[in-house]
Protein backbone atom coordinates (compact mmCIF):
# COMPACT_ATOMS: atom_id res chain seq x y z
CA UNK A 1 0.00 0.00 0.00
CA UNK A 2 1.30 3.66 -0.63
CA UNK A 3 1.71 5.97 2.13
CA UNK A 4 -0.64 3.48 4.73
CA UNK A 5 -0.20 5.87 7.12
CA UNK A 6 -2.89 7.77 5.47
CA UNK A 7 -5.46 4.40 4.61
CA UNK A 8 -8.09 6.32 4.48
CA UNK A 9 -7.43 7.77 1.28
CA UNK A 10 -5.00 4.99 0.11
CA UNK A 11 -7.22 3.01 -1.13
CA UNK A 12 -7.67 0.93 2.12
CA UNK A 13 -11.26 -0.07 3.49
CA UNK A 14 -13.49 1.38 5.40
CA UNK A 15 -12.32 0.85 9.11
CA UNK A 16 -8.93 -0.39 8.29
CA UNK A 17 -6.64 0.12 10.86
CA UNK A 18 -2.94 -0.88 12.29
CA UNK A 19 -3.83 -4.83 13.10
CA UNK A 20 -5.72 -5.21 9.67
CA UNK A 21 -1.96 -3.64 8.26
CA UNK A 22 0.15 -6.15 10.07
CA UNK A 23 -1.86 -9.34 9.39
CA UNK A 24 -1.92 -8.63 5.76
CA UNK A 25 2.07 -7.33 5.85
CA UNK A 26 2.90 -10.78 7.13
CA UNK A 27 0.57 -12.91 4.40
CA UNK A 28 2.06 -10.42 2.10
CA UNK A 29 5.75 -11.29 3.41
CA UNK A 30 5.23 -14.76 4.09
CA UNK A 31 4.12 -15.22 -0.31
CA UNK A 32 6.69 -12.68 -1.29
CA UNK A 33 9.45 -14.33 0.19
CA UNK A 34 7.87 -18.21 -0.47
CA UNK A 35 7.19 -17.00 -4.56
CA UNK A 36 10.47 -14.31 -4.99
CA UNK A 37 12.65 -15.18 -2.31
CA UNK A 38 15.36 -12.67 -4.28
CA UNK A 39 12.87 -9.28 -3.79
CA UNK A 40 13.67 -7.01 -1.80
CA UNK A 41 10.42 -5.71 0.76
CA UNK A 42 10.28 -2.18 1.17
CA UNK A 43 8.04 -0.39 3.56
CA UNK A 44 5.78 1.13 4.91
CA UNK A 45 6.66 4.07 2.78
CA UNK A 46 5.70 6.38 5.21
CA UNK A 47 4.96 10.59 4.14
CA UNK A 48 2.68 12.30 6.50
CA UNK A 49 3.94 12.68 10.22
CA UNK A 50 7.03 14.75 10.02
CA UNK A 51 6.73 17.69 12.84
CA UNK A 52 7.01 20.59 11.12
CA UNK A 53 4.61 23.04 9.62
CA UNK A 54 4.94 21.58 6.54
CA UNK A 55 3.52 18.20 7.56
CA UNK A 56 -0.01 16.87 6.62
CA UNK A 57 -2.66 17.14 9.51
CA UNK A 58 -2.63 14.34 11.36
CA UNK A 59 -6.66 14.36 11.40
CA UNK A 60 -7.09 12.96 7.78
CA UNK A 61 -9.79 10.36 7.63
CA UNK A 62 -8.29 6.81 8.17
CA UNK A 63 -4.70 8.29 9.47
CA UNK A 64 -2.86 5.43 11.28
CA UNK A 65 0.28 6.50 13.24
CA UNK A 66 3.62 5.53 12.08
CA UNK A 67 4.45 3.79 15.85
CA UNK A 68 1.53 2.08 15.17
CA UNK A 69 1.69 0.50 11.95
CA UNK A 70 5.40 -0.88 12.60
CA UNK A 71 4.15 -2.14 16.31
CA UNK A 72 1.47 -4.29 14.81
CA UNK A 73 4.27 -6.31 12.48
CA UNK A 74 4.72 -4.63 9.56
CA UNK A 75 8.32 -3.49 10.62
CA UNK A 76 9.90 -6.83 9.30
CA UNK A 77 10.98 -5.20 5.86
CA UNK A 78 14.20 -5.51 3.88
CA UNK A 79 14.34 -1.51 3.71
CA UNK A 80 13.24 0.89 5.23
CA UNK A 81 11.19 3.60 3.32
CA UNK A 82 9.91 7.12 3.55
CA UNK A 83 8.62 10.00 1.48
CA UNK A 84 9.55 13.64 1.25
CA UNK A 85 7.99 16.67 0.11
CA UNK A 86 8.45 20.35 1.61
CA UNK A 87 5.56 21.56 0.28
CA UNK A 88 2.09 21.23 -1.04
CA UNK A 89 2.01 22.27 -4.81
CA UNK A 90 -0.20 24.97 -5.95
CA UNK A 91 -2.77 22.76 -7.49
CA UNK A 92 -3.44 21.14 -3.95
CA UNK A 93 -6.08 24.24 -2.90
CA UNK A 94 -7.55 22.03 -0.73
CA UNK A 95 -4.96 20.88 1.42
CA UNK A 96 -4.15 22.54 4.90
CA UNK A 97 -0.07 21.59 4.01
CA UNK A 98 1.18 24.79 3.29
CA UNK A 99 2.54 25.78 0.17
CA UNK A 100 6.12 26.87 -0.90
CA UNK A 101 7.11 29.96 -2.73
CA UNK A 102 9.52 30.33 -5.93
CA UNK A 103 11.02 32.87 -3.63
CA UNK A 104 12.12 30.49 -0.90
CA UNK A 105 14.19 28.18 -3.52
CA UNK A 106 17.53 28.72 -2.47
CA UNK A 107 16.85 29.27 1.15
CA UNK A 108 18.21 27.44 4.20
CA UNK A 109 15.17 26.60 5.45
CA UNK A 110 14.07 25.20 2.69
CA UNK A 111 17.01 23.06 1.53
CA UNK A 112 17.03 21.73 5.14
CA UNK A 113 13.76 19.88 5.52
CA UNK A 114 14.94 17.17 4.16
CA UNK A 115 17.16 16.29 6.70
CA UNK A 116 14.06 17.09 9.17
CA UNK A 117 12.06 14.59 7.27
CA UNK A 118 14.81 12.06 7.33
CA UNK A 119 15.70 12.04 11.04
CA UNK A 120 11.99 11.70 11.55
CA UNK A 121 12.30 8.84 10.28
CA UNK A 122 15.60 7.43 11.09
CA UNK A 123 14.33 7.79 14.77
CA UNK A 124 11.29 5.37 14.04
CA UNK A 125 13.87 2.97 12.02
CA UNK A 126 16.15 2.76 14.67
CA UNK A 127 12.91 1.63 16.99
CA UNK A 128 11.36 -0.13 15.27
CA UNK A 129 13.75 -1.62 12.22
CA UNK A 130 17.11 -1.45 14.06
CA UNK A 131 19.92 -1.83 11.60
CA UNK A 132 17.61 -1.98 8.67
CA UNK A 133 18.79 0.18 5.37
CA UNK A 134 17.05 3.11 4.85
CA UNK A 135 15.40 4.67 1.79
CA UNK A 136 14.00 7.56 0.51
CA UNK A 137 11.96 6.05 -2.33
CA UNK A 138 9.64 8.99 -2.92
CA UNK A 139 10.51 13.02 -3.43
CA UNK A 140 10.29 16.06 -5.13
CA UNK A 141 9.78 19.74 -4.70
CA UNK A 142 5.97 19.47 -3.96
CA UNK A 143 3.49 17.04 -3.52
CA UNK A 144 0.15 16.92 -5.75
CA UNK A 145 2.03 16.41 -8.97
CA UNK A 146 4.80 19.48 -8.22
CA UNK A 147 4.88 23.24 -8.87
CA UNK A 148 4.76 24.49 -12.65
CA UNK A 149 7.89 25.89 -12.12
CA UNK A 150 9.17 22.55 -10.73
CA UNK A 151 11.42 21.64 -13.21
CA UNK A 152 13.46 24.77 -13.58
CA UNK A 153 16.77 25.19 -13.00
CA UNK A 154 16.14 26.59 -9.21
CA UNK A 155 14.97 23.49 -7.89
CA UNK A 156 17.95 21.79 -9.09
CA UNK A 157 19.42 22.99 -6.01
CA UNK A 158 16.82 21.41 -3.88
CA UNK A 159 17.39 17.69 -5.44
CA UNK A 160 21.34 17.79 -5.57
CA UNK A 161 21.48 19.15 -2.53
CA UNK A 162 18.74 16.67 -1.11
CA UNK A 163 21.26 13.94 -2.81
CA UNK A 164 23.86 15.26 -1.00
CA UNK A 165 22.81 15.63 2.64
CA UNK A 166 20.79 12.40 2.44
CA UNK A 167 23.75 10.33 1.04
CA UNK A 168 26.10 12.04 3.79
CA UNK A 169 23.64 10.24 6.36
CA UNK A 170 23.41 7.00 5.43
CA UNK A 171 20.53 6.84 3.10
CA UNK A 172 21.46 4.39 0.19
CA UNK A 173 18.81 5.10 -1.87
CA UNK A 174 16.88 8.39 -3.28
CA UNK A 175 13.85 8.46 -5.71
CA UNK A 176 12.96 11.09 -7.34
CA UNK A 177 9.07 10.84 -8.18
CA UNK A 178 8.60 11.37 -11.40
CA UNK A 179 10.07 10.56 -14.51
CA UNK A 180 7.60 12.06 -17.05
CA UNK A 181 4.75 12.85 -15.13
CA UNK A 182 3.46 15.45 -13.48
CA UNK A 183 5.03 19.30 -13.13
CA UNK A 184 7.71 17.72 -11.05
CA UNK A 185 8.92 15.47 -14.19
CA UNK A 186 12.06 14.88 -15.40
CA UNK A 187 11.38 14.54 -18.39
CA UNK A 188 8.53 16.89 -20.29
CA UNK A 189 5.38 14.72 -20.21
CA UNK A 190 4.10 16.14 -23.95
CA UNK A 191 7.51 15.51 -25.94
CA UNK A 192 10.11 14.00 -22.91
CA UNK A 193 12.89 16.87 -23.59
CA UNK A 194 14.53 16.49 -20.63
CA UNK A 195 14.12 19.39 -17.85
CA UNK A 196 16.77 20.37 -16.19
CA UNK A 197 16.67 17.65 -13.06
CA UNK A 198 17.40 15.32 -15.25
CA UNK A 199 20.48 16.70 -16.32
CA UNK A 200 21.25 17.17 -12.71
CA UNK A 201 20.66 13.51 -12.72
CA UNK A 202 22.57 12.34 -14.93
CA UNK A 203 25.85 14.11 -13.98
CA UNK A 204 25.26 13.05 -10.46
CA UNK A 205 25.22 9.63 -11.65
CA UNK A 206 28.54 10.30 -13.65
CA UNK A 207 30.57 11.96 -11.31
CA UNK A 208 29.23 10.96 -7.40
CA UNK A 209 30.03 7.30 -6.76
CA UNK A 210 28.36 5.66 -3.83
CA UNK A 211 31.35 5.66 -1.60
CA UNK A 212 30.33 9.14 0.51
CA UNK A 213 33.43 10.99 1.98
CA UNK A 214 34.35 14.23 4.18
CA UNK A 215 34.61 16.79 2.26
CA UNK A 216 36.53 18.81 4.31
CA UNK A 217 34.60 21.74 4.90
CA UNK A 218 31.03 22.23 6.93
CA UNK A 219 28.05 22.97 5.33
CA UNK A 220 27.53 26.90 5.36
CA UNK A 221 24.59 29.22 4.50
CA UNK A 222 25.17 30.22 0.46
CA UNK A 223 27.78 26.94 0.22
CA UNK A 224 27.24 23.83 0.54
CA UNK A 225 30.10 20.89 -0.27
CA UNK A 226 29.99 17.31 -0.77
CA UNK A 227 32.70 14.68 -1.59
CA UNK A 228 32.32 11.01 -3.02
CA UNK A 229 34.04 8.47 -5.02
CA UNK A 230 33.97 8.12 -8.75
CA UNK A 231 32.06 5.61 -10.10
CA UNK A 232 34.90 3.27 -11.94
CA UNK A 233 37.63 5.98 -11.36
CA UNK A 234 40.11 4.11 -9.09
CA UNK A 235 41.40 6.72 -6.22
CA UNK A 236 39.04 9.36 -8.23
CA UNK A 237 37.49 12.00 -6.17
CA UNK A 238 34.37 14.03 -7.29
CA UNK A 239 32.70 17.14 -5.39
CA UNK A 240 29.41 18.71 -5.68
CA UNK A 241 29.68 22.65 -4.68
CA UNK A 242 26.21 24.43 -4.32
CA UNK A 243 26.01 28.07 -4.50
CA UNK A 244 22.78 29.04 -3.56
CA UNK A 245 23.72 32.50 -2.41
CA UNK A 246 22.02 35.21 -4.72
CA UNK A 247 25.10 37.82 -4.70
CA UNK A 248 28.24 36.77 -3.12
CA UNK A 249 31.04 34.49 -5.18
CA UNK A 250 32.38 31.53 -2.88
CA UNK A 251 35.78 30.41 -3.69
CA UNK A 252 37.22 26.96 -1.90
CA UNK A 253 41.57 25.66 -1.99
CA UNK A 254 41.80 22.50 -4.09
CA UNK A 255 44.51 20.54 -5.05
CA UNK A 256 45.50 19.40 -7.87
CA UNK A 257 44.19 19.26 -11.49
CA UNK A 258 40.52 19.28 -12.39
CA UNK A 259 37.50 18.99 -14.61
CA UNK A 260 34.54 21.48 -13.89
CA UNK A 261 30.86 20.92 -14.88
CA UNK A 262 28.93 23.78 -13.49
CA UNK A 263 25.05 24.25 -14.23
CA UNK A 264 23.45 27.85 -14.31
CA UNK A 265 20.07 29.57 -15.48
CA UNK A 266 19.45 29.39 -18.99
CA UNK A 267 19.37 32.89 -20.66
CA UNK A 268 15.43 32.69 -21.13
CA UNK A 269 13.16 31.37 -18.72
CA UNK A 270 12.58 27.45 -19.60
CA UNK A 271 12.98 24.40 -18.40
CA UNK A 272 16.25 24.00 -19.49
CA UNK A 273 20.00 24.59 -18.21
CA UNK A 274 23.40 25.44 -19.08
CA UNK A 275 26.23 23.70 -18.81
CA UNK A 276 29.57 25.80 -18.54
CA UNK A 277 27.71 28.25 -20.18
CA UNK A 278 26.25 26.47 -23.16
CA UNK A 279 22.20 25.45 -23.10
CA UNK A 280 22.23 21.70 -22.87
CA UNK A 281 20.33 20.15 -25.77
CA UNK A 282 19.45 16.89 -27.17
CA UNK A 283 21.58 15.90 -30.89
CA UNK A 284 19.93 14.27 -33.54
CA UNK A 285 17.66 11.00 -32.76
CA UNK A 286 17.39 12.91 -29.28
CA UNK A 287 20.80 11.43 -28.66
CA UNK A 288 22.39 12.88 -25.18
CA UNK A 289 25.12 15.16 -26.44
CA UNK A 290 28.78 14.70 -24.64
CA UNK A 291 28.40 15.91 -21.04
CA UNK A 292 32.41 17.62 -21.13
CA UNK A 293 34.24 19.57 -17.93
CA UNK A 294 36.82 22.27 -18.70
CA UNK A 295 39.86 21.47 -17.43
CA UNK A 296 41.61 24.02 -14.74
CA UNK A 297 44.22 23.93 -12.06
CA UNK A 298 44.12 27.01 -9.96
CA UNK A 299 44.46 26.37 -6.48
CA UNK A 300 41.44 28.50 -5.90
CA UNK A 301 38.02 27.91 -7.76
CA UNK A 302 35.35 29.90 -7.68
CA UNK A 303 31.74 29.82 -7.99
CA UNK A 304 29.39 32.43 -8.88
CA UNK A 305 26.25 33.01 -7.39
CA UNK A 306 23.12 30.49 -8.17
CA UNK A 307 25.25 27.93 -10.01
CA UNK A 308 25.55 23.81 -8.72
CA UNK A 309 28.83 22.90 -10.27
CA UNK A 310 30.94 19.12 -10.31
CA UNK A 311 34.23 19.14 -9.43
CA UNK A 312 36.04 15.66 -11.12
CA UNK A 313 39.48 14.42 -10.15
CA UNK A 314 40.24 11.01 -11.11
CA UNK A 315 43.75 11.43 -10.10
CA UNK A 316 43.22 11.86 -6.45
CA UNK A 317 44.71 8.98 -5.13
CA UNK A 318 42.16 8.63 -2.17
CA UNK A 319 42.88 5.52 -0.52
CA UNK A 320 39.09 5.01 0.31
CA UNK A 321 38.33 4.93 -3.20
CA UNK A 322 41.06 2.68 -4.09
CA UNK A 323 38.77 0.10 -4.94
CA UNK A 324 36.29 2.14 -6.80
């Protein structure tokens, strides 16, 4: 069941409640694991109790508390998963889940919920699930199908830095709901030209390996650092430096020789995004065109205002990605 902390309007019957949840979890687990012994059981895929403003009411016909649906048996999972959204979009007049503002894009507050949401969470894992992994296996900017302006560039700094923090603590997986539907979309839902999260997506996938490390540096209104692996770079290092300051240039030391993909505004107002300066685009056949970082070696980079930029070094040497 989705989000069965809110049966009511889950699709769940009349009446159901946390005992009618754990007797079917178990039948459910006890065929799963008889019929596809190798599939993994997420749950409960929980989205409505975090304490914040932002957080549904917790008087929505057929709520069941999160304590109590893990109590009755359904905390025997494989995973455990959770939902995430800051906001209610503006399509969702009806809900009491308060709303976010273009304006509020690059702000603290806003970038940080995440980690609200996930220690929410974590908390009732550690309970409940102790030791289990933990996912994050639904997100975007806004729930009820996202903002229109969802899939500009400005809420690429939400989802990388959402990546980001939530890989720093531990969570192995991140899903970003949806892939062509919806105003939160990756991908256009009339002709699938990618927006600009997925480009976001795909250099992410590129450059950050799953190995996490310290980047050195704390997290700091207007600047925001993270450091993994390379994915099939040996001793490779790669670093994802957020700017969301809206006047003042950061500048961090580095070592060494790098490549630099940073991702700004397009010119126009779209859906679409630069890459060191040039519009990213589709080729012919809607083939992805060659995703390539400028090479510098300063000691000193610097990043201007409102840009997300990928720092590559596959000749790091970092012993902890030595087998990467």
């Amino acid at each position: 069941m989705n989000e069965p902390s809110i049966a009511g309007i889950s699709g769940a019957p009349k009446g159901y409640d946390a005992a009618a949840y754990g007797r079917d979890f178990q039948a459910f687990r006890a065929f799963a694991k008889r019929e596809a012994p190798g599939m993994l059981i997420l749950g409960p895929g929980l989205a409505t109790e975090t304490p914040e403003p932002w957080g549904m009411p917790s008087d929505i016909p057929g709520s069941i508390s999160t304590a109590e649906l893990l109590a009755s048996g359904g905390s025997d999972v494989d995973a455990f998963s959770y939902h995430h959204y800051g906001a209610a979009s503006v399509r969702c007049e009806a809900s009491r889940m308060p709303q976010t503002r273009l304006d509020d894009a690059l702000s603290e507050e806003w970038l940080a919920r995440t980690s609200v949401t996930h220690a929410y969470y974590a908390a009732l894992r550690d309970r409940y699930a102790p030791g289990k992994p933990i996912w994050m296996t639904e997100g975007a900017d806004a729930a009820c199908g996202g903002n229109p302006w969802g899939g500009t560039f400005i809420y690429s700094f939400r989802y990388l830095d959402q990546l980001g923090r939530l890989a720093k603590q531990g969570v192995q997986v991140s899903i970003h709901n949806t892939l062509a539907a919806g105003s939160y979309s990756l991908l256009d839902p009339e002709d699938f030209r990618p927006k600009a999260n997925y480009w976001a997506a795909l250099l992410w996938h590129r450059l950050m390996g799953a190995t996490v490390l310290d980047a050195g540096m704390p997290r700091q209104p207007g600047l925001h650092v993270y450091a993994h692996c390379q994915p099939d770079r040996a001793g490779g290092v790669a670093l994802l430096v957020i700017n969301n300051d809206a006047a003042r240039t950061a500048s961090i030391t580095l070592p060494g020789k790098r490549l630099r993909y940073t991702l700004s505004a397009p010119d126009a107002p779209s859906m679409g995004v630069k890459l060191n300066g040039q519009l990213l685009r589709l080729g012919a056949n809607d083939r992805l065109p060659v995703l390539t970082g400028f090479s510098e070696r300063s000691p000193v980079a610097s990043f201007a205002p409102r840009t997300i930029s990928f720092l590559a070094m596959p000749k790091a040497e970092n012993p902890a990605c030595k087998s990467h």
